[in-house]
PDB file of N, CA and C in Angstrom:
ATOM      1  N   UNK A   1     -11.541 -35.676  -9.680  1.00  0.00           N
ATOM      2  CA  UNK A   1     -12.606 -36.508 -10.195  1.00  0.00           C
ATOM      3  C   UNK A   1     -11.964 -37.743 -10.843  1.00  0.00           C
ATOM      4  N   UNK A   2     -12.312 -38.901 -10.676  1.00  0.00           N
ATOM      5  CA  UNK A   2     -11.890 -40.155 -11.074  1.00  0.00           C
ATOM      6  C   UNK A   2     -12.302 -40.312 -12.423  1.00  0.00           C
ATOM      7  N   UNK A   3     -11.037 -40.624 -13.721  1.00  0.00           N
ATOM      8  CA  UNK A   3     -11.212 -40.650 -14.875  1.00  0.00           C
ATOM      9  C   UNK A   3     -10.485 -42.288 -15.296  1.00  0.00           C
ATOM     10  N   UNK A   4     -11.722 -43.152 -15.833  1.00  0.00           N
ATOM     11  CA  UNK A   4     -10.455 -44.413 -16.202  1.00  0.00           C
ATOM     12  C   UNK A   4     -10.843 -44.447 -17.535  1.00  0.00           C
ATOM     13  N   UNK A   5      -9.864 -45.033 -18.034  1.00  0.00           N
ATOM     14  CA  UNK A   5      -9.400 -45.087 -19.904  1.00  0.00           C
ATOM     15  C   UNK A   5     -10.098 -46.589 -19.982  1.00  0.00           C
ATOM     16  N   UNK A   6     -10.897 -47.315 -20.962  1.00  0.00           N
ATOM     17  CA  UNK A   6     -11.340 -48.499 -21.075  1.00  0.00           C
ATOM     18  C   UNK A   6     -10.827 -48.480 -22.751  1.00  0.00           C
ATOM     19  N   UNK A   7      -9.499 -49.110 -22.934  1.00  0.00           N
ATOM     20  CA  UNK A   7      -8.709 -50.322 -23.797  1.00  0.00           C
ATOM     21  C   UNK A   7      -8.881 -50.820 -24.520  1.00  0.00           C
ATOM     22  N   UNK A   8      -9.637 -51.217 -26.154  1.00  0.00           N
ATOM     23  CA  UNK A   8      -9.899 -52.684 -26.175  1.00  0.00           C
ATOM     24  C   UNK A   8      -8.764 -52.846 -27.344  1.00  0.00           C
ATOM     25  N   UNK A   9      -9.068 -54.565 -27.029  1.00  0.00           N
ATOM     26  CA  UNK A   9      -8.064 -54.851 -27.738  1.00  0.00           C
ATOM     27  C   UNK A   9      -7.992 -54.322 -29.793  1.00  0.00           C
ATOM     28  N   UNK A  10      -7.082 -54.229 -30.541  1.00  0.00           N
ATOM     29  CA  UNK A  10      -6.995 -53.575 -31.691  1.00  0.00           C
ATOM     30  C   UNK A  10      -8.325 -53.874 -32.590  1.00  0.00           C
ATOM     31  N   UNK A  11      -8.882 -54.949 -33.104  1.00  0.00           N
ATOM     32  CA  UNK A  11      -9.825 -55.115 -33.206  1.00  0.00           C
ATOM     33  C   UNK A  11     -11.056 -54.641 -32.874  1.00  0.00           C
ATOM     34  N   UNK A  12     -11.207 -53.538 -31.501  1.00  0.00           N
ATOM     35  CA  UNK A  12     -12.108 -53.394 -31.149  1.00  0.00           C
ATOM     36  C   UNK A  12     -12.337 -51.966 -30.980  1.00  0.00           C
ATOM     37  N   UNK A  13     -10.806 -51.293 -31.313  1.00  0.00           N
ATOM     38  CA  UNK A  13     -10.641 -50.197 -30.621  1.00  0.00           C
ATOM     39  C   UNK A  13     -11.491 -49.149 -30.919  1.00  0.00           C
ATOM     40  N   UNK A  14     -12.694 -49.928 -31.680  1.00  0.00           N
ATOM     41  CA  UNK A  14     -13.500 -48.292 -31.575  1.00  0.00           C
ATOM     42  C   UNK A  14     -14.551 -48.447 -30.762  1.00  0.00           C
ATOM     43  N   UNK A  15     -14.781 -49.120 -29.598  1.00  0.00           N
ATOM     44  CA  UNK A  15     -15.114 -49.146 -28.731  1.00  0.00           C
ATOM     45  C   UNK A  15     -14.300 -48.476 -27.286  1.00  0.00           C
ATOM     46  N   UNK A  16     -12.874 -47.795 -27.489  1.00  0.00           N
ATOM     47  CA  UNK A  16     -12.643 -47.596 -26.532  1.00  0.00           C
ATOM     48  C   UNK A  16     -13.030 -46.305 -25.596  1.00  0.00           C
ATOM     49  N   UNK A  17     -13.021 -45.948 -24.219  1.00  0.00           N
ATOM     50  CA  UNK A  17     -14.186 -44.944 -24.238  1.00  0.00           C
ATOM     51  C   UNK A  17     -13.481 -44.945 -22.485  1.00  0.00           C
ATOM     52  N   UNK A  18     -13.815 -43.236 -22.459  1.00  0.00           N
ATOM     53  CA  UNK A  18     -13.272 -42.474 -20.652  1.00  0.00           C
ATOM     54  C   UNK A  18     -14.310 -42.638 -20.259  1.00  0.00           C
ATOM     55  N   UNK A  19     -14.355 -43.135 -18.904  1.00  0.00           N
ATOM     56  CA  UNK A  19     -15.459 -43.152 -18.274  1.00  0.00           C
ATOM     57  C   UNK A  19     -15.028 -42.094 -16.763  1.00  0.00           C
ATOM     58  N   UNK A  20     -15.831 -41.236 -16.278  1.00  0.00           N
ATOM     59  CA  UNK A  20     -15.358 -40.199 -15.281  1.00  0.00           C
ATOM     60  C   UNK A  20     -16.556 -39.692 -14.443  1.00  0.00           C
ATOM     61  N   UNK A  21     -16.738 -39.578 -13.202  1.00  0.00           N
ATOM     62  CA  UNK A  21     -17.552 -39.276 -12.272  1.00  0.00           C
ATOM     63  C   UNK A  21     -17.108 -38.935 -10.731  1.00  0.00           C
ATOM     64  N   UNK A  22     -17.844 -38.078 -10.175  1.00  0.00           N
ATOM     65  CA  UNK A  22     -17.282 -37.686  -9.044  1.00  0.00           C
ATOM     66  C   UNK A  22     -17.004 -38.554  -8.182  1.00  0.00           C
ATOM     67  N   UNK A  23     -18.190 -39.796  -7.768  1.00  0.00           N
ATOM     68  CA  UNK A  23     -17.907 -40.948  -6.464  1.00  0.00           C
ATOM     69  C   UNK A  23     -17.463 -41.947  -7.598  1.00  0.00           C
ATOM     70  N   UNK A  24     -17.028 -41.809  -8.792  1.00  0.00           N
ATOM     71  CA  UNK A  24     -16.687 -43.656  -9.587  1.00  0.00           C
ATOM     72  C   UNK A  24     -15.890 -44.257  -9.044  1.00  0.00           C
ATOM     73  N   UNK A  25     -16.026 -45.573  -8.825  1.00  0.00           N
ATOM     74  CA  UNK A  25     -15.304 -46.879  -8.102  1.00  0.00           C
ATOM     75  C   UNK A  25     -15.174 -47.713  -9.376  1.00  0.00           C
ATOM     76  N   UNK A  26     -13.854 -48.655  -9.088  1.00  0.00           N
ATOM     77  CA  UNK A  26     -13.790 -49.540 -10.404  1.00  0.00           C
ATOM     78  C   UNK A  26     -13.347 -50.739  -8.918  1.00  0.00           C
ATOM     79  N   UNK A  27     -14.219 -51.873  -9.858  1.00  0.00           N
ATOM     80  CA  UNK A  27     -13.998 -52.716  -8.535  1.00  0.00           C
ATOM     81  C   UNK A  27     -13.995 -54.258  -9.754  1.00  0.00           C
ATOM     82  N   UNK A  28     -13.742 -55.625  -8.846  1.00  0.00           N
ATOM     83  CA  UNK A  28     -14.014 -56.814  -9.572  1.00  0.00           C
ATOM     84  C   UNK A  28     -14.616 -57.651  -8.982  1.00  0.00           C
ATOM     85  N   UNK A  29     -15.557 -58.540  -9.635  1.00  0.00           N
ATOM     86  CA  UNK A  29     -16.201 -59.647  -9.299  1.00  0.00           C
ATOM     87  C   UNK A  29     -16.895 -60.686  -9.941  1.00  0.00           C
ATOM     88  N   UNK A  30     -16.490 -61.951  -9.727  1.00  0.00           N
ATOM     89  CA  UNK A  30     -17.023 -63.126 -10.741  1.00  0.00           C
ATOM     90  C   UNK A  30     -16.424 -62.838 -12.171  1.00  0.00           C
ATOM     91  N   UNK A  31     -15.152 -62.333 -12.417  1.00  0.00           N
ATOM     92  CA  UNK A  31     -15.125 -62.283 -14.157  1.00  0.00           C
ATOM     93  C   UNK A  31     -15.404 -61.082 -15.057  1.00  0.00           C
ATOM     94  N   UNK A  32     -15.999 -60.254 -14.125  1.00  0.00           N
ATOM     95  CA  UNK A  32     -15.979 -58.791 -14.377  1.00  0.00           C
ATOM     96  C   UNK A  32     -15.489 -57.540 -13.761  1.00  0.00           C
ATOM     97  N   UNK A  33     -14.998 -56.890 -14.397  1.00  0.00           N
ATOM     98  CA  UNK A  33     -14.293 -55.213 -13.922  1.00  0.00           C
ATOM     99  C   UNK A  33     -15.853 -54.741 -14.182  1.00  0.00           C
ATOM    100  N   UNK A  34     -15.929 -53.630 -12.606  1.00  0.00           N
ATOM    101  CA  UNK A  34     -17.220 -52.986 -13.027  1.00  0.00           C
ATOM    102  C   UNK A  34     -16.957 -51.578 -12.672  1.00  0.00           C
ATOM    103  N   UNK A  35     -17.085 -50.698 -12.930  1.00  0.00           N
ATOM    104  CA  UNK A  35     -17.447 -49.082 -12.888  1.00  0.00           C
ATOM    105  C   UNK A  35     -19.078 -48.871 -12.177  1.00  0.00           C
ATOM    106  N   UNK A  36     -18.690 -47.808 -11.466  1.00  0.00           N
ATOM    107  CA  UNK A  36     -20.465 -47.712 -10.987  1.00  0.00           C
ATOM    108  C   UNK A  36     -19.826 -46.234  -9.755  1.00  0.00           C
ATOM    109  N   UNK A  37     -21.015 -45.320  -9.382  1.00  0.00           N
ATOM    110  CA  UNK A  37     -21.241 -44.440  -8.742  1.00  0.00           C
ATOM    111  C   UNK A  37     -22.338 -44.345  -7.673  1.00  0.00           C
ATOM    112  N   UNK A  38     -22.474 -43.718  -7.288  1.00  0.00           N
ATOM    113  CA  UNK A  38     -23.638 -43.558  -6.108  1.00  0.00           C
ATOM    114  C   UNK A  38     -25.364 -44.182  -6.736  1.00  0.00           C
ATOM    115  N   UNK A  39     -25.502 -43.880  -8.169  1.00  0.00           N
ATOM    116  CA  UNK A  39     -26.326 -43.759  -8.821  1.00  0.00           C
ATOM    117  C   UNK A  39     -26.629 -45.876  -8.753  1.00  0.00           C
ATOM    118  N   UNK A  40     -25.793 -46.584  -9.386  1.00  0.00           N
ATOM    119  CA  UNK A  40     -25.450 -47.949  -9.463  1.00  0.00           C
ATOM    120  C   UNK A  40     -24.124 -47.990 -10.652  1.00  0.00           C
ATOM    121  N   UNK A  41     -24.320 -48.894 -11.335  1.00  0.00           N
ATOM    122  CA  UNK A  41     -23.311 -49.488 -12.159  1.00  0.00           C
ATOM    123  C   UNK A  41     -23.606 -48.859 -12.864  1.00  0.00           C
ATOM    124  N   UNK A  42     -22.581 -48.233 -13.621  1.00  0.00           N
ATOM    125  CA  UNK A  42     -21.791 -47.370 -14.792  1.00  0.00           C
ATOM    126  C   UNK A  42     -21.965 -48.165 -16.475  1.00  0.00           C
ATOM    127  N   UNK A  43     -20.722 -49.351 -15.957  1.00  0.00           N
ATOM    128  CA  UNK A  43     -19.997 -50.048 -16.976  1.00  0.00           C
ATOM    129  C   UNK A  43     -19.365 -50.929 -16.642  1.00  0.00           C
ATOM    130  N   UNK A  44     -20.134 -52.577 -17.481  1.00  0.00           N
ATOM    131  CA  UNK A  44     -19.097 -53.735 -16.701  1.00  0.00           C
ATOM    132  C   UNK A  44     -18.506 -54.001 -17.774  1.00  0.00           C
ATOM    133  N   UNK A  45     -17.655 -54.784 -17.680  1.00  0.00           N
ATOM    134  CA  UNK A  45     -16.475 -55.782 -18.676  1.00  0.00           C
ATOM    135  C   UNK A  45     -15.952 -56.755 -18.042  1.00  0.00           C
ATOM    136  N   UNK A  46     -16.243 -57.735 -19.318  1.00  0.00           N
ATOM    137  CA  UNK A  46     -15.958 -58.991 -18.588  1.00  0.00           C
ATOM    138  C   UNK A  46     -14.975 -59.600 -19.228  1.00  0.00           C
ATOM    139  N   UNK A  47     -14.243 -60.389 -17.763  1.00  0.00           N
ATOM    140  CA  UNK A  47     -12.462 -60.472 -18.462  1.00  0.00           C
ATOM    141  C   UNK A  47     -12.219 -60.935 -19.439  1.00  0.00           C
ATOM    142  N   UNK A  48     -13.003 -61.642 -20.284  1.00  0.00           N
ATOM    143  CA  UNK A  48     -12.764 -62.291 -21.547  1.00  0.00           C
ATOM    144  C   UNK A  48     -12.473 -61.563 -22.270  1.00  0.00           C
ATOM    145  N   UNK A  49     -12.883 -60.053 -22.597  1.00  0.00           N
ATOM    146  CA  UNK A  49     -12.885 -59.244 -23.444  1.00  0.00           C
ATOM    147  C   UNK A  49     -11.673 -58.599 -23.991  1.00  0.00           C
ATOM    148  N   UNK A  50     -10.647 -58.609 -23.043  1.00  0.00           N
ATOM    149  CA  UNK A  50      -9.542 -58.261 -23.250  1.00  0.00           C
ATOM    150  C   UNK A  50      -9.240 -56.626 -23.386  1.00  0.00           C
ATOM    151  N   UNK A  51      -9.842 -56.128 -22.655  1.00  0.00           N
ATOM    152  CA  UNK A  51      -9.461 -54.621 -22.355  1.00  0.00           C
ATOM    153  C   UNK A  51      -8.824 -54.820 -21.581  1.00  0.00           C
ATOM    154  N   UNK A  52      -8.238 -53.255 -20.936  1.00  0.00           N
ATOM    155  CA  UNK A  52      -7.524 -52.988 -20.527  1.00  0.00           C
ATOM    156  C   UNK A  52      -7.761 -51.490 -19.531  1.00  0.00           C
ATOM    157  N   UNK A  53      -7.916 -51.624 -18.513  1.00  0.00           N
ATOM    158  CA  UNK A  53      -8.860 -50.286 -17.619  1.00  0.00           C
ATOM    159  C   UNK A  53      -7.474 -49.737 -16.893  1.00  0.00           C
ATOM    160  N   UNK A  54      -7.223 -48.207 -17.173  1.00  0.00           N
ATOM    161  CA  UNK A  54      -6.525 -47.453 -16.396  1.00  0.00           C
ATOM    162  C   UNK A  54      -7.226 -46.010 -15.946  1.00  0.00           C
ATOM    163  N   UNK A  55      -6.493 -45.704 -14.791  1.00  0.00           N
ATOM    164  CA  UNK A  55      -6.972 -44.751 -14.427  1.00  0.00           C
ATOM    165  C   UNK A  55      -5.951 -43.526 -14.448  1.00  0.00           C
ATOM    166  N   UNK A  56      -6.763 -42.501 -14.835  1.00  0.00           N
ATOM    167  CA  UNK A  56      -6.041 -41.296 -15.931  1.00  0.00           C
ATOM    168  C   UNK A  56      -6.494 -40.338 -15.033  1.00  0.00           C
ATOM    169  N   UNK A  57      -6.944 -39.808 -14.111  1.00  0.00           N
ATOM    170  CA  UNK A  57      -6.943 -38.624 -13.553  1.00  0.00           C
ATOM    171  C   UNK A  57      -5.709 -38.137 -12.792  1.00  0.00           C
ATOM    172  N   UNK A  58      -5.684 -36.724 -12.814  1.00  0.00           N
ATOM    173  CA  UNK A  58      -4.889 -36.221 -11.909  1.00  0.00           C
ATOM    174  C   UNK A  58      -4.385 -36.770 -10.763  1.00  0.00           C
ATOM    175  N   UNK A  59      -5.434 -36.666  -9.852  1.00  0.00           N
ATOM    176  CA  UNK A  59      -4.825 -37.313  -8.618  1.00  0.00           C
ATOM    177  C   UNK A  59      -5.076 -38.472  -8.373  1.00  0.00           C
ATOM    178  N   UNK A  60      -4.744 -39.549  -8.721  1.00  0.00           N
ATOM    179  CA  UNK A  60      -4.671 -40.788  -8.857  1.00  0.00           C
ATOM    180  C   UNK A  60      -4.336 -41.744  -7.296  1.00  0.00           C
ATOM    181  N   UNK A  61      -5.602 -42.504  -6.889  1.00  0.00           N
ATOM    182  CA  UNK A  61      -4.835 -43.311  -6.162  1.00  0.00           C
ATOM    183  C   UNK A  61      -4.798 -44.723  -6.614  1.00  0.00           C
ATOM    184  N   UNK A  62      -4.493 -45.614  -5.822  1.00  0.00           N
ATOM    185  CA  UNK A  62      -4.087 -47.461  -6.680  1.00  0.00           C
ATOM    186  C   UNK A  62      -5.557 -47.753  -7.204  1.00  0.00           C
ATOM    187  N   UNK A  63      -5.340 -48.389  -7.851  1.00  0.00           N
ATOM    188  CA  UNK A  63      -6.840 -49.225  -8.191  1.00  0.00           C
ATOM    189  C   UNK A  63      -6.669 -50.243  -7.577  1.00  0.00           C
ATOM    190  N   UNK A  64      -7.988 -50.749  -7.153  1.00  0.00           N
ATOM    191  CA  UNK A  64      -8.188 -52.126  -6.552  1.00  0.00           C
ATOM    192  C   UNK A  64      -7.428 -53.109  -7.440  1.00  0.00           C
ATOM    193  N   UNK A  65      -6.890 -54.084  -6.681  1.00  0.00           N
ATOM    194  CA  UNK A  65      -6.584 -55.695  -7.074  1.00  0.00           C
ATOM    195  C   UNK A  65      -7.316 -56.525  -6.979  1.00  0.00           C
ATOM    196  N   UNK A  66      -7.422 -57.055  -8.078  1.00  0.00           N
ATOM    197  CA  UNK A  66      -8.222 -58.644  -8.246  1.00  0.00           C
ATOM    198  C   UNK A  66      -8.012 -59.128  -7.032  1.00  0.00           C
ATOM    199  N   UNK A  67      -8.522 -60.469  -6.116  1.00  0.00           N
ATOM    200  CA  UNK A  67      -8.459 -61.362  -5.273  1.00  0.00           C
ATOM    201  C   UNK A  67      -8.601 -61.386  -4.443  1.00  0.00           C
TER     202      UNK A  67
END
């Protein structure tokens, strides 16, 4: 199951928060990292914000690249 860690910067960090679902995709567009499942969108962030999104599950494959 796909688990990503959402970052924020020190200031913020009590906002930081796992987000995890069976189909979750983390994808980018226009300025935002978005999370979302079969259902729709999860959780966006937008690059200004200065998090930081990793993905923490077991079986891990790459995350998408910007561009």
């Amino acid at each position: 199951m796909p688990k990503y860690a959402v970052i924020h910067p020190r200031e913020q960090r009590s906002d930081d928060i796992l987000v995890e679902g069976d189909a979750l995709e983390l994808w980018f567009t226009a300025g935002w990292a978005v999370l979302s499942d079969t259902t729709g969108v999860c959780l966006a962030i937008p690059s200004g914000q200065g998090a930081h999104i990793q993905r923490v599950d077991d079986d891990q494959e790459p995350a998408p690249q910007e561009g």
